[in-house]
C-alpha atoms as a PDB file:
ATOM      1  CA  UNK A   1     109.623  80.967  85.330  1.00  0.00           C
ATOM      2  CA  UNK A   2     110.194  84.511  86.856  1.00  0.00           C
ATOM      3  CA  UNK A   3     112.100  86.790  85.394  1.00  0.00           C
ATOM      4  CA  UNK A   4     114.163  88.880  88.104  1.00  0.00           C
ATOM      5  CA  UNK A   5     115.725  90.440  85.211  1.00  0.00           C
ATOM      6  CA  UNK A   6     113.193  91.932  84.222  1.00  0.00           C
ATOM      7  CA  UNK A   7     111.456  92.598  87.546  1.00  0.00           C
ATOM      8  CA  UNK A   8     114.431  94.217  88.806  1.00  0.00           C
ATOM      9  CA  UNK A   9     114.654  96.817  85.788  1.00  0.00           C
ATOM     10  CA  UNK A  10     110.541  97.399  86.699  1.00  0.00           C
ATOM     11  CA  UNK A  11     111.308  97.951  90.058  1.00  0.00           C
ATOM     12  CA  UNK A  12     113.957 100.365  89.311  1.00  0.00           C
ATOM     13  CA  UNK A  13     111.927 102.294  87.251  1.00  0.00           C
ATOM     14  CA  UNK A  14     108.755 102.431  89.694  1.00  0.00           C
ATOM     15  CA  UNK A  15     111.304 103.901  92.461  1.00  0.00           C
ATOM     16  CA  UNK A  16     112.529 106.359  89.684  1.00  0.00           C
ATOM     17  CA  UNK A  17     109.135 107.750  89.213  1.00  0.00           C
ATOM     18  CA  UNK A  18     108.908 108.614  92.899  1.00  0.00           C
ATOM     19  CA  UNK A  19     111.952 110.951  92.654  1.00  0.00           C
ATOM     20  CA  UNK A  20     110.184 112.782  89.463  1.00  0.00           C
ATOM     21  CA  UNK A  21     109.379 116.278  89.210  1.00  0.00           C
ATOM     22  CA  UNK A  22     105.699 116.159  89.500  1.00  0.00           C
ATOM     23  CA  UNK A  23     103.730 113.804  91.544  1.00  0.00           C
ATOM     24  CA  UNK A  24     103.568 110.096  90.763  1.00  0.00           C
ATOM     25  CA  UNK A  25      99.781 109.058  90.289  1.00  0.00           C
ATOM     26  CA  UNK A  26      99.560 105.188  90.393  1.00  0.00           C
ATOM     27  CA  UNK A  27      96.009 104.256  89.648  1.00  0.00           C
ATOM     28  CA  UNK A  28      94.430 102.077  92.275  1.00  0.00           C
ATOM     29  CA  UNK A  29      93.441  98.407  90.007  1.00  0.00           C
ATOM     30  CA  UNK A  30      92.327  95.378  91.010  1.00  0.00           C
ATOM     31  CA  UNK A  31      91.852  92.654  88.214  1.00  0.00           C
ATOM     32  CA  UNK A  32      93.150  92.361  83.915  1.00  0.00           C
ATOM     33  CA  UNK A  33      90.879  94.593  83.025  1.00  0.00           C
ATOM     34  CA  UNK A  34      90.946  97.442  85.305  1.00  0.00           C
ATOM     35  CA  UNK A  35      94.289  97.336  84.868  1.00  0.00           C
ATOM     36  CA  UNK A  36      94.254  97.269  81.183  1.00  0.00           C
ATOM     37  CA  UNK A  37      92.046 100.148  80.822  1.00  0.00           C
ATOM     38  CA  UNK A  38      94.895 102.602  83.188  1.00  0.00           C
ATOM     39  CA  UNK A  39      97.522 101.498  81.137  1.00  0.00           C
ATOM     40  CA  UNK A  40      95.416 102.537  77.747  1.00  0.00           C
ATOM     41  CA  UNK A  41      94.930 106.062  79.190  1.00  0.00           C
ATOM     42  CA  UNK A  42      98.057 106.958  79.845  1.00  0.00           C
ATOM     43  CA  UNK A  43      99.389 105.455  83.027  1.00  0.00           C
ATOM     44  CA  UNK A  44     102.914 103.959  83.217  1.00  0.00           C
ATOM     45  CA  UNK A  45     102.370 102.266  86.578  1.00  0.00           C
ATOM     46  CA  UNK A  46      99.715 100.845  88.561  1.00  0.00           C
ATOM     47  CA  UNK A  47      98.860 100.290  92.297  1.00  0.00           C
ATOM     48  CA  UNK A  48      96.340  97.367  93.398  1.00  0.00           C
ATOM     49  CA  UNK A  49      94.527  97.713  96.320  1.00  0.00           C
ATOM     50  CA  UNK A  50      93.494  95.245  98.729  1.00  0.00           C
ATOM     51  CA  UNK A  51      90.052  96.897  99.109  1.00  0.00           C
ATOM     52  CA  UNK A  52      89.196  96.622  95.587  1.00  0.00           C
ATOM     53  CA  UNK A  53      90.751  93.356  94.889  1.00  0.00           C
ATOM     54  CA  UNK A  54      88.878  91.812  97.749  1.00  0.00           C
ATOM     55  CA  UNK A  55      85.806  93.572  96.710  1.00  0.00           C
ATOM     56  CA  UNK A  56      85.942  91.881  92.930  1.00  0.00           C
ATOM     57  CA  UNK A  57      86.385  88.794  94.243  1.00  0.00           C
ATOM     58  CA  UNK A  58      83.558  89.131  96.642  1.00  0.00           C
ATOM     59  CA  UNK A  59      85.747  89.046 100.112  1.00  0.00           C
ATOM     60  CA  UNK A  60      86.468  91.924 102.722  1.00  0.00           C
ATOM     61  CA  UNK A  61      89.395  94.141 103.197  1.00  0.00           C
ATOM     62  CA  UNK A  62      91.593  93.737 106.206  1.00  0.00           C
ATOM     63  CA  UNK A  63      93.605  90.254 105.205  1.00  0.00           C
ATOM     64  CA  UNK A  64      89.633  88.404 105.089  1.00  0.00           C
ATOM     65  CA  UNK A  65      91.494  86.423 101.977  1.00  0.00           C
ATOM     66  CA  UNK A  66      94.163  84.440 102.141  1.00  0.00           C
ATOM     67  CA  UNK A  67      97.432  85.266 101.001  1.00  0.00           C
ATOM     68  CA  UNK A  68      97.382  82.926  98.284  1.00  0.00           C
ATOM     69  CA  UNK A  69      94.438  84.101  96.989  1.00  0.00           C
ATOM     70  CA  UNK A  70      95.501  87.903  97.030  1.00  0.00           C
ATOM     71  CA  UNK A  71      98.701  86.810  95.252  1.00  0.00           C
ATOM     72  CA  UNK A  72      96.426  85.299  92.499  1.00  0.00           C
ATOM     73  CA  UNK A  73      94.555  88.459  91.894  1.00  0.00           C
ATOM     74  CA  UNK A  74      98.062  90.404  91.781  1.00  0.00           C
ATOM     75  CA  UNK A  75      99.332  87.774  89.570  1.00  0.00           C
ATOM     76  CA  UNK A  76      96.452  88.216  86.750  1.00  0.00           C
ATOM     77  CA  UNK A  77      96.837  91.909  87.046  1.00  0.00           C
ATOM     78  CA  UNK A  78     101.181  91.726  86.325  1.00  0.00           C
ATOM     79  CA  UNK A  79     100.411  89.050  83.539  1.00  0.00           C
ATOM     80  CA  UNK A  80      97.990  91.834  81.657  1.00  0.00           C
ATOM     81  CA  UNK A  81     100.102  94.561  81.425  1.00  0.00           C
ATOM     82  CA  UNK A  82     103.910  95.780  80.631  1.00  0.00           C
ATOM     83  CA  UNK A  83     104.149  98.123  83.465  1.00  0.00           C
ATOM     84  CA  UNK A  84     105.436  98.809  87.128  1.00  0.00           C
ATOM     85  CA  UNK A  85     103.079  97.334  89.353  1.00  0.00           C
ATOM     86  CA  UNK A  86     102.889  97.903  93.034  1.00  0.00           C
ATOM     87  CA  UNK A  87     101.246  95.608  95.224  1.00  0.00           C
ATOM     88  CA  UNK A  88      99.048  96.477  98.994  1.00  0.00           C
ATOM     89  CA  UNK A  89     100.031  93.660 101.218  1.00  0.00           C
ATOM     90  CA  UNK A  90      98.137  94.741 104.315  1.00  0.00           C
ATOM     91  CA  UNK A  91     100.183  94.221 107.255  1.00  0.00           C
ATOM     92  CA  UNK A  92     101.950  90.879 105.564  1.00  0.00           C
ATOM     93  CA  UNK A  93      99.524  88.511 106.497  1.00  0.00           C
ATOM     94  CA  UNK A  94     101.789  87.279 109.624  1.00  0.00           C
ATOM     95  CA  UNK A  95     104.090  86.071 107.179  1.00  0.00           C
ATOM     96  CA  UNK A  96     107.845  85.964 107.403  1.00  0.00           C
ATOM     97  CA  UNK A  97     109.437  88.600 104.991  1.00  0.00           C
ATOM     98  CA  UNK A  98     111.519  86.588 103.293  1.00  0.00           C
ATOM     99  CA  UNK A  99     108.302  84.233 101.978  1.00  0.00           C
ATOM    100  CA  UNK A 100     106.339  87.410 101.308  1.00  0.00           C
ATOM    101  CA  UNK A 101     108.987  89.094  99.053  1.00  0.00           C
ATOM    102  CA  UNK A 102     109.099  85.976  97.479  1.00  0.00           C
ATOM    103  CA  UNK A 103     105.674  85.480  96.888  1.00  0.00           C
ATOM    104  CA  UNK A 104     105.152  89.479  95.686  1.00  0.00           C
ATOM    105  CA  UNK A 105     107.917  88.872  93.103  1.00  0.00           C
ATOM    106  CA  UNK A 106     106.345  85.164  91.961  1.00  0.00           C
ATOM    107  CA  UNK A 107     103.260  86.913  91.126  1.00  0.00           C
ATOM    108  CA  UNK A 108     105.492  89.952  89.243  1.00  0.00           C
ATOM    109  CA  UNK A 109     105.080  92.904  91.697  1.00  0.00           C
ATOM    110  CA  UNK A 110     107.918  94.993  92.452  1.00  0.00           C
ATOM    111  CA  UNK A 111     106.417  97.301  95.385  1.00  0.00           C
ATOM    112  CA  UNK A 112     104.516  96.536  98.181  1.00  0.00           C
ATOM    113  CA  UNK A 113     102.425  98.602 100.836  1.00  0.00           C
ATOM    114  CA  UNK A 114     102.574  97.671 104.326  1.00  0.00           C
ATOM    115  CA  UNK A 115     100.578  98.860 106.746  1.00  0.00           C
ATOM    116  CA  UNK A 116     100.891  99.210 110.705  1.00  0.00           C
ATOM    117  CA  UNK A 117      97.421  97.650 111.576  1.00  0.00           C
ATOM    118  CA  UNK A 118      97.849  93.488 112.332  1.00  0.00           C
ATOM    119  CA  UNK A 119      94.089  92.584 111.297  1.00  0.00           C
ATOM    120  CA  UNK A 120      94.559  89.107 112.871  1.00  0.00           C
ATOM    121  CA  UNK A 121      95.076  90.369 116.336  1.00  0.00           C
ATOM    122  CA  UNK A 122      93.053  93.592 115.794  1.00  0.00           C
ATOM    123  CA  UNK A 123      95.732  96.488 116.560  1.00  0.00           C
ATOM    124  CA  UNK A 124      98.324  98.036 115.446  1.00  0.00           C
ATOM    125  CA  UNK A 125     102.027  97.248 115.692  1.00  0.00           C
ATOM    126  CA  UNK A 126     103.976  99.331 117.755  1.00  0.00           C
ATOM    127  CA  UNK A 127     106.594 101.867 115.672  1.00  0.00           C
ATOM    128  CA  UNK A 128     109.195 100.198 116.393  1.00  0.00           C
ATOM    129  CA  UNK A 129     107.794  96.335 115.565  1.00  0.00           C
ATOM    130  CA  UNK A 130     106.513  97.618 112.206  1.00  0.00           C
ATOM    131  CA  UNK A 131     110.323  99.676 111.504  1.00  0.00           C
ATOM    132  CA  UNK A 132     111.720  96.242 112.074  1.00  0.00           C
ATOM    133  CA  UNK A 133     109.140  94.509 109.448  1.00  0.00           C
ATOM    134  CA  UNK A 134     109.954  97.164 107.021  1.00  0.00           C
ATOM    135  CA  UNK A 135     113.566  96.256 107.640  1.00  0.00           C
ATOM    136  CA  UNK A 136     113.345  92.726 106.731  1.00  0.00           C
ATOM    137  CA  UNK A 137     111.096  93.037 103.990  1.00  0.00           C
ATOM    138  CA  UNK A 138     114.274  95.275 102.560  1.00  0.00           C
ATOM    139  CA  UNK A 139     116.843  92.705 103.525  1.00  0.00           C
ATOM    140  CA  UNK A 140     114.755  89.869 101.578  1.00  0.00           C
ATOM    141  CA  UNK A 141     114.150  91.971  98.514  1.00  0.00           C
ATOM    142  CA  UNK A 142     118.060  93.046  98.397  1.00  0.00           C
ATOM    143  CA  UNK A 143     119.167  89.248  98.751  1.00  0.00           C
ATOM    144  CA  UNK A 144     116.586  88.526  95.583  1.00  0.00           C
ATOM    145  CA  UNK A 145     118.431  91.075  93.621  1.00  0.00           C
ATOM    146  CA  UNK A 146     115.481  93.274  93.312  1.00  0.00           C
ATOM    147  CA  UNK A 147     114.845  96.666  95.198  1.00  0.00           C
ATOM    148  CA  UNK A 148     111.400  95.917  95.708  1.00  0.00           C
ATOM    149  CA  UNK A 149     109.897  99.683  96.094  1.00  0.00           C
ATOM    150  CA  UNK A 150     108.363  99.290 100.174  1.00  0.00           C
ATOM    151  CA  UNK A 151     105.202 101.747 100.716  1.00  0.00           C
ATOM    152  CA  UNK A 152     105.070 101.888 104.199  1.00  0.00           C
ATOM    153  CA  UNK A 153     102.086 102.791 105.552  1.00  0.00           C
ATOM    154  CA  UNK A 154     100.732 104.137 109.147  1.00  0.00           C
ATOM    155  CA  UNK A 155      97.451 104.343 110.509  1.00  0.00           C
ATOM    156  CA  UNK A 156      97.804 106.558 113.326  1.00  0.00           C
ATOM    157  CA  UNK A 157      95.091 109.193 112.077  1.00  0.00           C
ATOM    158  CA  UNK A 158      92.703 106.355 112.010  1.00  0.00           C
ATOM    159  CA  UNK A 159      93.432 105.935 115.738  1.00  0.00           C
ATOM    160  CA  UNK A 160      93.905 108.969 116.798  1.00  0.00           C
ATOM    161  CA  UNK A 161      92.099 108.639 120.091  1.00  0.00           C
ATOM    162  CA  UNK A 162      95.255 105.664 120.866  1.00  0.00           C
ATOM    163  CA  UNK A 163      97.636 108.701 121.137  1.00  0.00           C
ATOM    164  CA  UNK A 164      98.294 111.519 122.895  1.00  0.00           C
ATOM    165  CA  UNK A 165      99.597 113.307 119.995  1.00  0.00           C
ATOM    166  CA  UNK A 166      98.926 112.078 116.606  1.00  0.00           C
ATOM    167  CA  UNK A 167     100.731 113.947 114.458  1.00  0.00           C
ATOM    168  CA  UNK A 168     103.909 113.379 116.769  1.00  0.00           C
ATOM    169  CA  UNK A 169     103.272 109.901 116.794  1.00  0.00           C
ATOM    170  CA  UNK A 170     102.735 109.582 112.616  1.00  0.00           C
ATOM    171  CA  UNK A 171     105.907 111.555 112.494  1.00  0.00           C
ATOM    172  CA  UNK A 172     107.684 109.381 114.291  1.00  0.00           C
ATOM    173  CA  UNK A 173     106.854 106.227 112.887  1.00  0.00           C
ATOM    174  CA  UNK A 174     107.769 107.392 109.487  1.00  0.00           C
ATOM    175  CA  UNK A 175     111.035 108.102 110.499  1.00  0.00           C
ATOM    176  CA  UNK A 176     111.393 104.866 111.832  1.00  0.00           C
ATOM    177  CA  UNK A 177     110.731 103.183 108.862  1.00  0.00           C
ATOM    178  CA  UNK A 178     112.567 105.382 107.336  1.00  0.00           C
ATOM    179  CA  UNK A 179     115.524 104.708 108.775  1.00  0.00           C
ATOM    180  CA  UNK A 180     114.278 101.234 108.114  1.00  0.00           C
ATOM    181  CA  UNK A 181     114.952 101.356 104.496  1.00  0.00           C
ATOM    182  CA  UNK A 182     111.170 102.241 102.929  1.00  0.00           C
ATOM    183  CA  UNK A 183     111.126 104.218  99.935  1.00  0.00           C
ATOM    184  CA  UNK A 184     108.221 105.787 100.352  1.00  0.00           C
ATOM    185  CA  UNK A 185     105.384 107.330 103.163  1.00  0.00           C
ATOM    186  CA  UNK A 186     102.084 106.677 103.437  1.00  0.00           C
ATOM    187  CA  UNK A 187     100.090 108.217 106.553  1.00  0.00           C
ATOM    188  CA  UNK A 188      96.391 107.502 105.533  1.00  0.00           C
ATOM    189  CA  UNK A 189      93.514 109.530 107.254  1.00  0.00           C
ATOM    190  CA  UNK A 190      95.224 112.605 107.355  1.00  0.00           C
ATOM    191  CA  UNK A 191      92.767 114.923 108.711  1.00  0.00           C
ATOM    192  CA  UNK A 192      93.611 118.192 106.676  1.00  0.00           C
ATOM    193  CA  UNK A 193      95.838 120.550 104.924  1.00  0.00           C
ATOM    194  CA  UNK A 194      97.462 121.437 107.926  1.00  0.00           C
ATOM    195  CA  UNK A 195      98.747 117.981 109.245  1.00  0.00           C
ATOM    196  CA  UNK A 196     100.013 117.173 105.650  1.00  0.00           C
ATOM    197  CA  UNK A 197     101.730 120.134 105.506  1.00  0.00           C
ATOM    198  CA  UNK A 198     103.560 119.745 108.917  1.00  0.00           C
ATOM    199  CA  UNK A 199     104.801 115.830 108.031  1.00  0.00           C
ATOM    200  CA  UNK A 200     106.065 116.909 104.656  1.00  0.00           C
ATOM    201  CA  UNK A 201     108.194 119.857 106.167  1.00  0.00           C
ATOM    202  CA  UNK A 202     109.086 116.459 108.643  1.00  0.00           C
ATOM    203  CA  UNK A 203     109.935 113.754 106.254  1.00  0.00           C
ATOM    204  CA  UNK A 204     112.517 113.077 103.504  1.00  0.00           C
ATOM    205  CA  UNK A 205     110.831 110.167 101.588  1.00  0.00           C
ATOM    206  CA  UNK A 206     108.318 110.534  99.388  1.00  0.00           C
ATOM    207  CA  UNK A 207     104.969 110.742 100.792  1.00  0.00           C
ATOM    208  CA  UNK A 208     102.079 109.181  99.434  1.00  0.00           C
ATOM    209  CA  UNK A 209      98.583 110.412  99.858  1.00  0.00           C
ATOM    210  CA  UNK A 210      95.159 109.214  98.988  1.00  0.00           C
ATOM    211  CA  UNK A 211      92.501 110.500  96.339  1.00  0.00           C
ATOM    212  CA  UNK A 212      89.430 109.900  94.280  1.00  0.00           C
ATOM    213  CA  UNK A 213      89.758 110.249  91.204  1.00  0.00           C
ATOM    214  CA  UNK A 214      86.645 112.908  90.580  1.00  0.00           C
ATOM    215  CA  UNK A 215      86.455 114.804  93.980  1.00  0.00           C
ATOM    216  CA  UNK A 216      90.564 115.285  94.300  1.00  0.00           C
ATOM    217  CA  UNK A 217      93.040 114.318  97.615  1.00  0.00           C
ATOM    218  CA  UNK A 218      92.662 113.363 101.296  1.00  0.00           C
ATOM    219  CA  UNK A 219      92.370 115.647 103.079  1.00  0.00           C
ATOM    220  CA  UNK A 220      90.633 118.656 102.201  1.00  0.00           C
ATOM    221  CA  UNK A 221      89.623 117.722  98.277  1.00  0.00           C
ATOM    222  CA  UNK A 222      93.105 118.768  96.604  1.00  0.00           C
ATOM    223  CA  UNK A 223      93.600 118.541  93.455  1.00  0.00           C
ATOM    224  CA  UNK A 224      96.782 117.357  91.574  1.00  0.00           C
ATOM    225  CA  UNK A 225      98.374 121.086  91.359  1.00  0.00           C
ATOM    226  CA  UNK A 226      97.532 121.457  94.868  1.00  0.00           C
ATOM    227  CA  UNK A 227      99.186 118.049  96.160  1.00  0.00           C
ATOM    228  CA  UNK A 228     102.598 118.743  94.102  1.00  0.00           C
ATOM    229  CA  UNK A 229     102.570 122.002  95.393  1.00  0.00           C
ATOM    230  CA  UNK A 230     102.970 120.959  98.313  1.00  0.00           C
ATOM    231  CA  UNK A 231     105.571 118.508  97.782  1.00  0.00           C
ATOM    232  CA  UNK A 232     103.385 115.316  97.704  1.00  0.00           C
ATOM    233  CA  UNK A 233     105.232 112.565  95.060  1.00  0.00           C
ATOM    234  CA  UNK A 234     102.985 109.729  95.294  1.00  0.00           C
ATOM    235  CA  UNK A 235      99.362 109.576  94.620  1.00  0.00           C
ATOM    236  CA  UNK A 236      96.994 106.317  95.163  1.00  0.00           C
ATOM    237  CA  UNK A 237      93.335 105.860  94.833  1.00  0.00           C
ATOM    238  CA  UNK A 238      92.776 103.309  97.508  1.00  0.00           C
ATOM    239  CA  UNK A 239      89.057 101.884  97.062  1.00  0.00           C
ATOM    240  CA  UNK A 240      87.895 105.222  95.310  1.00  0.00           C
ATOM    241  CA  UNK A 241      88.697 104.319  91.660  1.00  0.00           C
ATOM    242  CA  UNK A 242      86.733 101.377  92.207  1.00  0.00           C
ATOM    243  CA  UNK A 243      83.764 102.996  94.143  1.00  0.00           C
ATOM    244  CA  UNK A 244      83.596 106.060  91.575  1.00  0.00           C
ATOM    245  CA  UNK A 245      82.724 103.904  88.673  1.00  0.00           C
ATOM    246  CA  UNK A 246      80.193 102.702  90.586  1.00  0.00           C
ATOM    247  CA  UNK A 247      78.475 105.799  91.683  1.00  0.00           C
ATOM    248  CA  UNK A 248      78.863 106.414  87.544  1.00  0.00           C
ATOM    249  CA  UNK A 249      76.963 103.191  87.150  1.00  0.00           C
ATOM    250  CA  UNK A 250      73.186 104.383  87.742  1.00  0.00           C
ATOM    251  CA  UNK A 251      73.789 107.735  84.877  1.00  0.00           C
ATOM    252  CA  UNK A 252      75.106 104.721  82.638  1.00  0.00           C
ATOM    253  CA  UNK A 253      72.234 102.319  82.757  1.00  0.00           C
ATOM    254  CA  UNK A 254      69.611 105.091  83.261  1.00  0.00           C
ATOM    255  CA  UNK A 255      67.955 104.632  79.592  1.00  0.00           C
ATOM    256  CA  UNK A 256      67.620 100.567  81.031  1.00  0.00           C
ATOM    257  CA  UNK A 257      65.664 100.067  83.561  1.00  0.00           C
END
């Protein structure tokens, strides 16, 4: 049986860590033991990506596995470990937000990334259909007595040619959601210093960028004193994590084959 209790201190700590002084690096996992393995180093929260998760369990990204089956893999990565963990949801799998807060929490995650991009009818939604998601998701977590920690997530820069003005248009959607009740910012594709620096002077939530774990931050390579530096608070690995242990793979097996 769930324990809100218990999820709801989690959850409060996870949203804590994004008002730190330094940046909060959540290490992109996606099964028990890549989750494991953070938590040994030194990490006191975790992210899991869809990417990766669909990649371990042979699938594709964008929602090409079921929802049940993505709440599975998020389930065996909770049950593994003590920690905050943080869940990417896509763009909710066209479900209602009540049954996906409830199905987040079932499997133990207290935060979720939501993205604007509706894979099922191949575009994105506009600003103010994804503010209004990001609303309800809110509403559902608050009436489960849990302030689930909502990532939400644009993908403007990876459609920039859709808009006149991209970094307008980013802008304004994360002020939407915002307003909306998300905790947090996540504008993927960001195409360089510049841009991140103009949406950070723009934005009051915490903003959330992407890196690999060897080469540093999108955009531009930054490293961790670099990102907090500039303000950043949240730092994910996306897919990277996963594909930089494999580009380690050929060095480790060299003496084999």
């Amino acid at each position: 049986m769930t324990d809100y209790s218990v999820l709801a201190e989690r959850a409060f700590t996870l949203l804590e860590g994004h008002h730190q002084r330094g940046p909060l690096v959540l290490p992109t996992v996606w099964d028990a033991w890549s989750a494991r393995a953070m938590v040994k180093v030194g990490f006191n929260a975790l992210s899991i990506g869809s990417h990766p998760l669909a990649d371990s369990l042979g699938s594709a990204d964008g929602e090409a596995m079921s929802l049940e089956t993505a709440l599975a893999g998020i389930s065996r990565v909770t049950a593994s470990v003590n920690v905050p963990v943080t869940a990417d949801l896509e763009s909710g799998y066209d479900t209602p937000a009540p049954d996906l807060i409830a199905g987040l929490l079932e499997a133990g995650a207290v935060g979720v990334n939501i993205e604007d991009t509706v894979h099922s009818r191949g575009s994105m939604r506009s600003a103010e259909e994804h503010a209004e998601y990001i609303w309800s998701l809110r509403q559902a977590a608050e009436a489960q007595r849990v302030h689930v920690v909502i990532n939400a997530r644009t993908d403007v820069f990876k459609n920039a040619e859709q808009f006149d003005d991209p970094v307008a248009e980013a802008i304004r959607r994360l002020k939407l959601c915002t307003e909306a009740g998300a905790d947090s910012l996540y504008p993927v594709a960001i195409p360089d210093t510049e841009t991140l620096t103009t949406i950070l002077s723009e934005v009051t939530l915490p903003l959330n960028v992407t890196a690999h774990p060897i080469k540093g931050a999108i955009p531009d390579e930054l490293d961790l004193s670099q990102v907090a530096d500039l303000g950043v608070k949240r730092v994910t690995f996306g897919p990277l994590l996963q594909a930089a242990l494999q580009d380690c793979f050929a060095d480790f097996t060299r003496n084999w084959h």
